[in-house]
C-alpha atoms as a PDB file:
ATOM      1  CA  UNK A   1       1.554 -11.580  -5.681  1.00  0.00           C
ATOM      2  CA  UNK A   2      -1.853 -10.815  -5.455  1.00  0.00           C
ATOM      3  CA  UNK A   3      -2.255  -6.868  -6.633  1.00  0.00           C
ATOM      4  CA  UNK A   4      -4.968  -4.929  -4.786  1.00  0.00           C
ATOM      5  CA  UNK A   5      -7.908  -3.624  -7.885  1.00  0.00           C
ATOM      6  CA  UNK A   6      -7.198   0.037  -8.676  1.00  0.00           C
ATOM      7  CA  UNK A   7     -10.493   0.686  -9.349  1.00  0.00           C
ATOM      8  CA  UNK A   8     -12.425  -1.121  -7.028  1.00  0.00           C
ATOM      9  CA  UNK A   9     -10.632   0.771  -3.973  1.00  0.00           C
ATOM     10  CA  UNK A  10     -11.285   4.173  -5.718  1.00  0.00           C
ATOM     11  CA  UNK A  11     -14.926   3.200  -5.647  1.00  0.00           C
ATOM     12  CA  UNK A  12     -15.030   1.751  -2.449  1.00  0.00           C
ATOM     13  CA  UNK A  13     -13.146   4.875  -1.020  1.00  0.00           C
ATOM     14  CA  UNK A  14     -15.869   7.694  -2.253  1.00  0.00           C
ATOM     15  CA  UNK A  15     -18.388   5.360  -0.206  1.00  0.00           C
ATOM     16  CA  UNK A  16     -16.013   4.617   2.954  1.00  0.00           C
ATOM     17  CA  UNK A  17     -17.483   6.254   5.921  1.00  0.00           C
ATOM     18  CA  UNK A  18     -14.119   5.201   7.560  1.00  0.00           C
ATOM     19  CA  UNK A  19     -10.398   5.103   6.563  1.00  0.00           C
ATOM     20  CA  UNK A  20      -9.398   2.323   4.254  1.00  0.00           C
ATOM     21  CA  UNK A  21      -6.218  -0.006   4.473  1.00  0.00           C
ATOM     22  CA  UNK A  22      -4.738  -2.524   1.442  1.00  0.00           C
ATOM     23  CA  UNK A  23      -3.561  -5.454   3.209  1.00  0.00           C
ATOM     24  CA  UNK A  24      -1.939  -6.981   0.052  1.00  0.00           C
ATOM     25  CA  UNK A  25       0.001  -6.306  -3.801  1.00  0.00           C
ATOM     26  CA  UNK A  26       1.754  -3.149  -1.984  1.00  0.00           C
ATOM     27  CA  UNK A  27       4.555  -2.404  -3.204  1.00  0.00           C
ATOM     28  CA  UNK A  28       7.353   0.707  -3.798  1.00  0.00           C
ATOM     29  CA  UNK A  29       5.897   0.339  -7.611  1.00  0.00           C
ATOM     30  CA  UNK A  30       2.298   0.623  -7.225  1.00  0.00           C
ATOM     31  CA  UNK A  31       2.153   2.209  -3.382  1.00  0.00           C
ATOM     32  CA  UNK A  32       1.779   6.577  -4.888  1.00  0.00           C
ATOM     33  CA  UNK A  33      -1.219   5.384  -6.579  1.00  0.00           C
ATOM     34  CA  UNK A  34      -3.361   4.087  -3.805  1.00  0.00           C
ATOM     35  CA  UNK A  35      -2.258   7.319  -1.349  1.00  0.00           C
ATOM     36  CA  UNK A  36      -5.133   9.558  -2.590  1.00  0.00           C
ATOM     37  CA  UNK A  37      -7.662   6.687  -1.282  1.00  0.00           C
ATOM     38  CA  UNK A  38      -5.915   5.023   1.505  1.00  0.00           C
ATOM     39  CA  UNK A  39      -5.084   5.518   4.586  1.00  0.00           C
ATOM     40  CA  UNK A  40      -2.696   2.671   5.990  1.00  0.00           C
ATOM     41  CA  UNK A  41      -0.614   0.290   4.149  1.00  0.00           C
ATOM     42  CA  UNK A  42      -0.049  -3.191   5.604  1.00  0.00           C
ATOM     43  CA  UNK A  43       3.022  -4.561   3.798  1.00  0.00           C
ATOM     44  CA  UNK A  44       5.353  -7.924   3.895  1.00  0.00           C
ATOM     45  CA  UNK A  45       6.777  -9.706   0.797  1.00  0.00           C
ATOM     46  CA  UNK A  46       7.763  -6.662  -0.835  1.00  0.00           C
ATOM     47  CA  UNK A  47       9.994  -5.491   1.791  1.00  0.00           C
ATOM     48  CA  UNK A  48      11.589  -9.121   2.993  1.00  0.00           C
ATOM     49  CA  UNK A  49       8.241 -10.717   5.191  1.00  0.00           C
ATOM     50  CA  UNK A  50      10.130 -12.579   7.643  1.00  0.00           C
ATOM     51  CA  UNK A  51      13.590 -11.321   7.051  1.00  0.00           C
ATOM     52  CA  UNK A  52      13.143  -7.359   6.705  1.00  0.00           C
ATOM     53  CA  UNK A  53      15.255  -5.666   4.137  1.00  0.00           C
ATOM     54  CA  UNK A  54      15.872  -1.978   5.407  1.00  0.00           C
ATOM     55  CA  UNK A  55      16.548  -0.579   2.203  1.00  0.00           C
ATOM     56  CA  UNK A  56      13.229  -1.840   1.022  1.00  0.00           C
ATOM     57  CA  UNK A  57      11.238  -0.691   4.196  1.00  0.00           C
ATOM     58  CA  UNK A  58      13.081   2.829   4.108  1.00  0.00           C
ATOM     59  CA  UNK A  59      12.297   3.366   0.045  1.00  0.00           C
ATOM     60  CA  UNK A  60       8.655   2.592   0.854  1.00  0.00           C
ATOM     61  CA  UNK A  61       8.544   4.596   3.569  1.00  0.00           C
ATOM     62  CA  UNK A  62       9.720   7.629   1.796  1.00  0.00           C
ATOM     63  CA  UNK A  63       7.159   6.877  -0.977  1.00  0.00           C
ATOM     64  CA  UNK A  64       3.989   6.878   1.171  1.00  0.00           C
ATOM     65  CA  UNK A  65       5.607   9.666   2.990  1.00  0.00           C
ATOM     66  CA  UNK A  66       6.093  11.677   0.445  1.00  0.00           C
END
């Protein structure tokens, strides 16, 4: 998997005149660190892709929830 660049989305978000979104490399393990400088998270192998785990969706939830 593909994990999105720490560093390049905190730059990119203290230029951003709009919200950003990671569309990739989100995951329950790395998902609190991007919440400060995104806004949306677009998510699929780490929570099943085509075959949804709920368990996985639900403890990802609660983490960008939280």
């Amino acid at each position: 998997m593909l994990l999105p660049a720490y560093t390049k989305i905190q730059q990119i978000s203290q230029v951003a005149t709009k919200p950003i979104a990671i569309a990739s490399g989100i995951s329950i393990d790395n998902v609190k660190q991007f919440k400060p400088y995104v806004r949306d998270f677009l998510v699929g192998t780490s929570i099943g892709y085509h075959n949804l785990i709920l368990e996985k969706c639900i403890e990802l939830r609660e983490a960008i929830h939280e």
